[in-house]
Protein backbone atom coordinates (compact mmCIF):
# COMPACT_ATOMS: atom_id res chain seq x y z
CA UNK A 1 0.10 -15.17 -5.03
CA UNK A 2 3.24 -12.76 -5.11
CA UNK A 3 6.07 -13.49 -3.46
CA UNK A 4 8.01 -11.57 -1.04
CA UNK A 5 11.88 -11.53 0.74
CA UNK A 6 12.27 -9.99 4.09
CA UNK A 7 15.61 -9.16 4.69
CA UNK A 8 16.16 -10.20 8.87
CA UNK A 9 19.11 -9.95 11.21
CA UNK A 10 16.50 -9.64 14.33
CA UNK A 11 17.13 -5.75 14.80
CA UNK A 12 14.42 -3.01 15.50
CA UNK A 13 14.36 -1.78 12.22
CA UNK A 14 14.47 -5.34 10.44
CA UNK A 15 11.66 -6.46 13.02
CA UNK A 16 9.65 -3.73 11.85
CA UNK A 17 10.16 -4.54 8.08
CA UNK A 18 8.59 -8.54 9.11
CA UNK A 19 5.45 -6.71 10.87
CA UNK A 20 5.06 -4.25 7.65
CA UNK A 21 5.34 -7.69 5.47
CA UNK A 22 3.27 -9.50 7.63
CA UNK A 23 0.29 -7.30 7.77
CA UNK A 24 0.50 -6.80 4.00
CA UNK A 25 0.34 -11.23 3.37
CA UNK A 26 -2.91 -10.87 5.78
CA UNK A 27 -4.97 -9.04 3.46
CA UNK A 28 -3.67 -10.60 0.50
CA UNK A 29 -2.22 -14.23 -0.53
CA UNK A 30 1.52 -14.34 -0.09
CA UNK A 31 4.36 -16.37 0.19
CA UNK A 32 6.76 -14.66 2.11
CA UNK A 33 10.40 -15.68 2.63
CA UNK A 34 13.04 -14.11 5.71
CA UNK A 35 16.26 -14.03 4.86
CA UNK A 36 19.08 -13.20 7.14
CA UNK A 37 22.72 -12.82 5.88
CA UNK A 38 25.49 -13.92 7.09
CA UNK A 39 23.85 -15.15 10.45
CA UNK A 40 26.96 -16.58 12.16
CA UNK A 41 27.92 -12.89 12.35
CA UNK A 42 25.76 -11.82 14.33
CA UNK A 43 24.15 -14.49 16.10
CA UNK A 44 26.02 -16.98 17.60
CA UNK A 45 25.57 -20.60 15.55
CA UNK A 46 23.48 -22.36 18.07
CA UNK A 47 20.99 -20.20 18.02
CA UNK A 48 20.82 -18.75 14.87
CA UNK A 49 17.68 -21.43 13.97
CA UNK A 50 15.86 -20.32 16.93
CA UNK A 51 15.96 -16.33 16.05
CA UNK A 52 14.71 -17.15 12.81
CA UNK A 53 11.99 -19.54 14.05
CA UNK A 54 11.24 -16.98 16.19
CA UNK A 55 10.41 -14.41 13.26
CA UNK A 56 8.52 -17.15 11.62
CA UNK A 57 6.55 -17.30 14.68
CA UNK A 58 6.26 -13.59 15.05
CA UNK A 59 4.84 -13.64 11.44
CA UNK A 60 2.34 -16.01 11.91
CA UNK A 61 0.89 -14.14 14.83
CA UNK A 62 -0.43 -11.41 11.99
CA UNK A 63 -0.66 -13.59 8.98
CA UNK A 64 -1.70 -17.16 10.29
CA UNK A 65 -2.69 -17.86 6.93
CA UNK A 66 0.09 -16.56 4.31
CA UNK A 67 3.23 -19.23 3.57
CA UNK A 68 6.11 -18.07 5.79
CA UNK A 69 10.00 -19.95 5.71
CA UNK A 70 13.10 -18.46 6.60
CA UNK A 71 16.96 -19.33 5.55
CA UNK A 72 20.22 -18.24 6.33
CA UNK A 73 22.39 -17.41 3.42
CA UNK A 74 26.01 -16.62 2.80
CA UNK A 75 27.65 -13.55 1.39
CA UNK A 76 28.14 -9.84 1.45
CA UNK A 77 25.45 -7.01 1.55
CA UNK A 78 23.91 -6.00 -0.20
CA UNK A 79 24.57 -8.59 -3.12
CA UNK A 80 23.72 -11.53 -0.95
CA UNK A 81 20.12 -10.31 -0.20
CA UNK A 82 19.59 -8.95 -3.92
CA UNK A 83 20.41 -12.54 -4.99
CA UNK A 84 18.12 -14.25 -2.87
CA UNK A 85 15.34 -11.96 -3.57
CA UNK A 86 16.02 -11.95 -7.42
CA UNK A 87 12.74 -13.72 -8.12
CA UNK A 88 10.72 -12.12 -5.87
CA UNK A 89 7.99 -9.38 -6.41
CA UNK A 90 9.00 -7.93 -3.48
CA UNK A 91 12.02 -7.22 -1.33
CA UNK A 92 11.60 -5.84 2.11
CA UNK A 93 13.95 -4.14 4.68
CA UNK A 94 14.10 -1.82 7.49
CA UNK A 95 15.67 1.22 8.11
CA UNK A 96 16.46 3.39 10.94
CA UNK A 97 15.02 7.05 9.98
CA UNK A 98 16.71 9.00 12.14
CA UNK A 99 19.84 7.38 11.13
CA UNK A 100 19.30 7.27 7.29
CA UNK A 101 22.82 6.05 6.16
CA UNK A 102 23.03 3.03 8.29
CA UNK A 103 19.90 0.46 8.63
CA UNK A 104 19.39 -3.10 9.70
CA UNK A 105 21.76 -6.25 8.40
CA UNK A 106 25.10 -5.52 9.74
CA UNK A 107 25.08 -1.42 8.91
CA UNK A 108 24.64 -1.78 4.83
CA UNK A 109 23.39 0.99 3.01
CA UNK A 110 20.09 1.39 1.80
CA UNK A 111 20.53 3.73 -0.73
CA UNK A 112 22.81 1.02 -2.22
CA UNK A 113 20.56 -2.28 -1.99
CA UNK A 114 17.57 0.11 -3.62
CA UNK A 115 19.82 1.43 -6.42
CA UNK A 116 21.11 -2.46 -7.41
CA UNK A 117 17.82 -4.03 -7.05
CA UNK A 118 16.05 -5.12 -10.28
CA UNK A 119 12.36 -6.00 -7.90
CA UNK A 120 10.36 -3.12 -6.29
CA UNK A 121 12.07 -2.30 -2.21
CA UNK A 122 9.92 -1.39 0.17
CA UNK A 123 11.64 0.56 2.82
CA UNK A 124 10.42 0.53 6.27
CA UNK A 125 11.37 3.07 8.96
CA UNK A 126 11.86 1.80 12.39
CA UNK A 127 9.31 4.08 14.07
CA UNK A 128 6.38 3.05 11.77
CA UNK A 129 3.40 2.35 12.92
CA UNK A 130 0.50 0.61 11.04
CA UNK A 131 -2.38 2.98 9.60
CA UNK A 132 -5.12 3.22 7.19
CA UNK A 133 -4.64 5.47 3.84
CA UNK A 134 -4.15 5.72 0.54
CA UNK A 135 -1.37 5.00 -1.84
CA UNK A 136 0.52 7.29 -2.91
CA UNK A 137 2.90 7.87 -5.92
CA UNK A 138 4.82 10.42 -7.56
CA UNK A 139 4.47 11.29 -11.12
CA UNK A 140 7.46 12.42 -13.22
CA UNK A 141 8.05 14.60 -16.06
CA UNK A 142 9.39 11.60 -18.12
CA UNK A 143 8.60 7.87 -18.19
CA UNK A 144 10.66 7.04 -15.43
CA UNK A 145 7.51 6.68 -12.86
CA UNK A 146 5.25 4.52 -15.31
CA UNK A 147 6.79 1.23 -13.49
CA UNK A 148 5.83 3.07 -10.23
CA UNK A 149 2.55 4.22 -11.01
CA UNK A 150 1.20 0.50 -12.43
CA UNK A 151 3.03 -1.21 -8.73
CA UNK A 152 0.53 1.82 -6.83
CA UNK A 153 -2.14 1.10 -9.10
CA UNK A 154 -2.34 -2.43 -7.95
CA UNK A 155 -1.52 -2.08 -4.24
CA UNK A 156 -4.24 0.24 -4.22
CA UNK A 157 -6.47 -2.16 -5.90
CA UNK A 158 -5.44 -5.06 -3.71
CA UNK A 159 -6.26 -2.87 -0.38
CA UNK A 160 -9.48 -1.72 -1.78
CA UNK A 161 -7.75 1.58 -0.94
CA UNK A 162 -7.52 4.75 -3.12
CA UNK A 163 -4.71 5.99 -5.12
CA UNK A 164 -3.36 9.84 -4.96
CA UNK A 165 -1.23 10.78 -8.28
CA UNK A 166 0.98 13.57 -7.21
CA UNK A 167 2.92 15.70 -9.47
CA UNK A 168 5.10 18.55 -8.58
CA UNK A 169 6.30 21.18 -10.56
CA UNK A 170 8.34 23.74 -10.33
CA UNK A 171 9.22 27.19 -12.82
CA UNK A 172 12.15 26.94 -15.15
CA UNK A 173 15.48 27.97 -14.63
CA UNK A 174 15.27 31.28 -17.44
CA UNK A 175 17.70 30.46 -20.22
CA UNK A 176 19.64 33.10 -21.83
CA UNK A 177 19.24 33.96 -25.85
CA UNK A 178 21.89 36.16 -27.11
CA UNK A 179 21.46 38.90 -24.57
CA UNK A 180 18.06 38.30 -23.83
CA UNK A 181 16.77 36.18 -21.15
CA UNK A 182 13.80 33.91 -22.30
CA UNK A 183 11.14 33.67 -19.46
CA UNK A 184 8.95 30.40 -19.36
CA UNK A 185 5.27 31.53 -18.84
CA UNK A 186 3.37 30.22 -15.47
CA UNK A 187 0.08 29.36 -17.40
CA UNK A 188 1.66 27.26 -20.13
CA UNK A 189 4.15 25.61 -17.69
CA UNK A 190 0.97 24.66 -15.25
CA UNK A 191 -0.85 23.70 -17.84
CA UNK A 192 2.20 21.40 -19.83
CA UNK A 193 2.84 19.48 -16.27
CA UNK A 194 -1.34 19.33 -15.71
CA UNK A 195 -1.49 17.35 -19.24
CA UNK A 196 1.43 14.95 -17.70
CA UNK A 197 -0.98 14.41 -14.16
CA UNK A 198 -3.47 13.74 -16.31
CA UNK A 199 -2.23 11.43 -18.75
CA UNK A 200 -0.71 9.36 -15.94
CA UNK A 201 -4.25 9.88 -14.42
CA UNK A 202 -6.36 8.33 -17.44
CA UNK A 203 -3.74 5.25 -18.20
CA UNK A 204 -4.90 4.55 -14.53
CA UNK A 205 -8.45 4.61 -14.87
CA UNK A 206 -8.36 2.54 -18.31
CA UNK A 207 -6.48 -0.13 -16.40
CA UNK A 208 -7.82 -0.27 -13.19
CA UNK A 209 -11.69 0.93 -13.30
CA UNK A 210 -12.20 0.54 -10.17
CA UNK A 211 -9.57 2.26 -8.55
CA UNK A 212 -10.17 5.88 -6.85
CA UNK A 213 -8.00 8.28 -8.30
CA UNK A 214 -7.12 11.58 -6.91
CA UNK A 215 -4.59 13.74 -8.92
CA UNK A 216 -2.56 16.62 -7.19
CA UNK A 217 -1.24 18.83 -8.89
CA UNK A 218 1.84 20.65 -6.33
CA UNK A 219 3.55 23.84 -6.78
CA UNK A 220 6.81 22.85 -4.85
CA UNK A 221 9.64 20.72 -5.42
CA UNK A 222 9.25 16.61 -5.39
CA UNK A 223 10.50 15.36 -2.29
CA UNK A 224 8.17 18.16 -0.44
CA UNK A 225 5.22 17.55 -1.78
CA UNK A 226 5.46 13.82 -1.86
CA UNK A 227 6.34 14.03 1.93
CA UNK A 228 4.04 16.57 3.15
CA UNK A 229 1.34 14.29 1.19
CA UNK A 230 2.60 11.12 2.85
CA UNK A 231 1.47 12.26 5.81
CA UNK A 232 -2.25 10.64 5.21
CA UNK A 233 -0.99 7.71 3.25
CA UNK A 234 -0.13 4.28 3.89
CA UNK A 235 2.66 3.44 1.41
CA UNK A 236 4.84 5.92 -0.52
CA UNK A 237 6.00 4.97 -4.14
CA UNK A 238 8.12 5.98 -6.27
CA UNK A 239 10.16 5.41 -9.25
CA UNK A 240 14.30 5.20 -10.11
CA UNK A 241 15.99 5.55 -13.24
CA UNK A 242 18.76 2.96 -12.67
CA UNK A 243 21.11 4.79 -14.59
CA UNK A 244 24.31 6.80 -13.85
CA UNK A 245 27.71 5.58 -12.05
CA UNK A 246 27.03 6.10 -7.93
CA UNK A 247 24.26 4.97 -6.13
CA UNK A 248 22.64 8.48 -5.55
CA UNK A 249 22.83 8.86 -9.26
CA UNK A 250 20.87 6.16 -9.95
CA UNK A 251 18.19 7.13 -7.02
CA UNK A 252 17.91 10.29 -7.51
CA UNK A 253 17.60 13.35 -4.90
CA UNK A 254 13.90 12.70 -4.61
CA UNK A 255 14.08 8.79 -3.76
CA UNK A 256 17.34 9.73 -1.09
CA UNK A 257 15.25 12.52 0.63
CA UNK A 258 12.15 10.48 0.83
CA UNK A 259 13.59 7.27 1.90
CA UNK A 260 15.48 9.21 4.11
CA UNK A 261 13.27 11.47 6.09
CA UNK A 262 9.48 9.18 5.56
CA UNK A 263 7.49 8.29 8.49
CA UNK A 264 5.44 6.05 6.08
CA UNK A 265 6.94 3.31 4.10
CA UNK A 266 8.71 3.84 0.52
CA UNK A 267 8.42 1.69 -1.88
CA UNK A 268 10.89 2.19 -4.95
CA UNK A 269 9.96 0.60 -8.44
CA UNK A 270 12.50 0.13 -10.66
CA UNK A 271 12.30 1.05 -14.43
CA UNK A 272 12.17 -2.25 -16.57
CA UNK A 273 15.18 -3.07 -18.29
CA UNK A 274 14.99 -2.55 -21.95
CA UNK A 275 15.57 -6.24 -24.13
């Protein structure tokens, strides 16, 4: 059973985010918890148990079996709902697309809460709608994605859905020797990122037999490709570095511009801390 956090302040977007959650914990055991932050700001006190019973209850009408509680808890986004969810597989929010700076919970950021969370985020935008598909996950040039591509693996395997490895490449910038510019050639640069696909693709297949794997190999930048690819998926997911001094740093152009303009949900995977 995995557990997940659903962060709630009874918004469109954060409403969304407990439907995603809930049909996920109906085709797989779950124990999900809502959390809403600093309730007494928005709601007032009296009925602050009744808007969360009613998301309990709004739960249960898609997952009548899974484990469902909610709690109100004190403190400032986004540390407040990183805290409560730092034991969870899972941590859940919405997000308005169209207004990709500003989501659910009282206007936080969630380019921020995804940067400073140590558990995989699942971003959902506040026009999705539920649909059959594939996973889908981007494959980087470094290790960075590994985390990613293992959390896809087993969604995929969970769903009894496949799983679509997409890799994008792009030419080199030429770099200049002396006076003479050396050029990268097309073949060997297809061919070097076609060995990373397919290494990603193999570790895969040796851990998870049973998945369907489809590798794409995309001429184009990242964000692009993973978001013209989306299009037939259920769940994007991708991988951060966690590294570097602002919050897009540590994202990453790809995760903003997928997070930001994604129809389907994003799930971001953070790279394990080394010990």
């Amino acid at each position: 059973m995995d557990s997940i956090v659903v962060g709630y302040d009874g918004s469109q977007p954060s409403s969304v985010a407990l439907d995603w959650a809930a049909a996920r914990a109906a085709e797989r055991s779950s124990s999900v918890e809502i959390v809403s932050v600093n309730a007494s700001d928005l709601f007032d006190e009296t009925i602050i148990t009744d808007v969360l019973q009613d998301a309990e209850r709004r739960f249960r009408d898609v997952a009548k079996d899974a484990h469902v509680q909610s709690r109100r808890v004190s403190g400032r986004m986004p540390g407040a709902l990183l805290r409560a969810a730092e034991t969870a597989d899972l941590l859940v929010i919405g997000a308005h697309r169209r207004r990709p700076l500003r989501a659910a919970l009282t206007g936080w950021r969630p380019l921020r809460t995804i940067a400073r969370s140590r558990v995989p985020v699942v971003v959902v935008p506040d026009d999705w709608a539920a649909t059959d598909g594939r996973v889908l996950v981007g494959v980087d040039d470094d290790d960075s994605s590994s985390a990613a591509i293992h959390f896809a693996a087993r969604e995929a395997q969970a769903a009894g859905v496949g799983l679509t490895l997409v890799h994008a490449w792009q030419m080199p910038v030429p770099t200049m020797d002396g006076a003479v510019a050396v050029l990268a050639s097309p073949i060997e640069q297809k061919a070097a990122h076609r060995r990373i696909l397919d290494a990603a693709g193999d570790a895969v297949l040796a851990e998870y037999p049973d998945v369907a794997v489809e590798r794409m190999l995309v001429h184009d930048n990242p964000p692009a490709a993973l978001l013209t690819e989306a299009r037939r998926s259920a769940l994007l997911v991708i991988g951060t570095h966690h590294r570097g001094p602002l919050e897009g740093a540590l994202l990453g152009s790809t995760g903003q511009d997928t997070v930001a303009q994604s129809r389907m949900p994003v799930c971001v995977v953070p790279r394990p801390e080394k010990a």
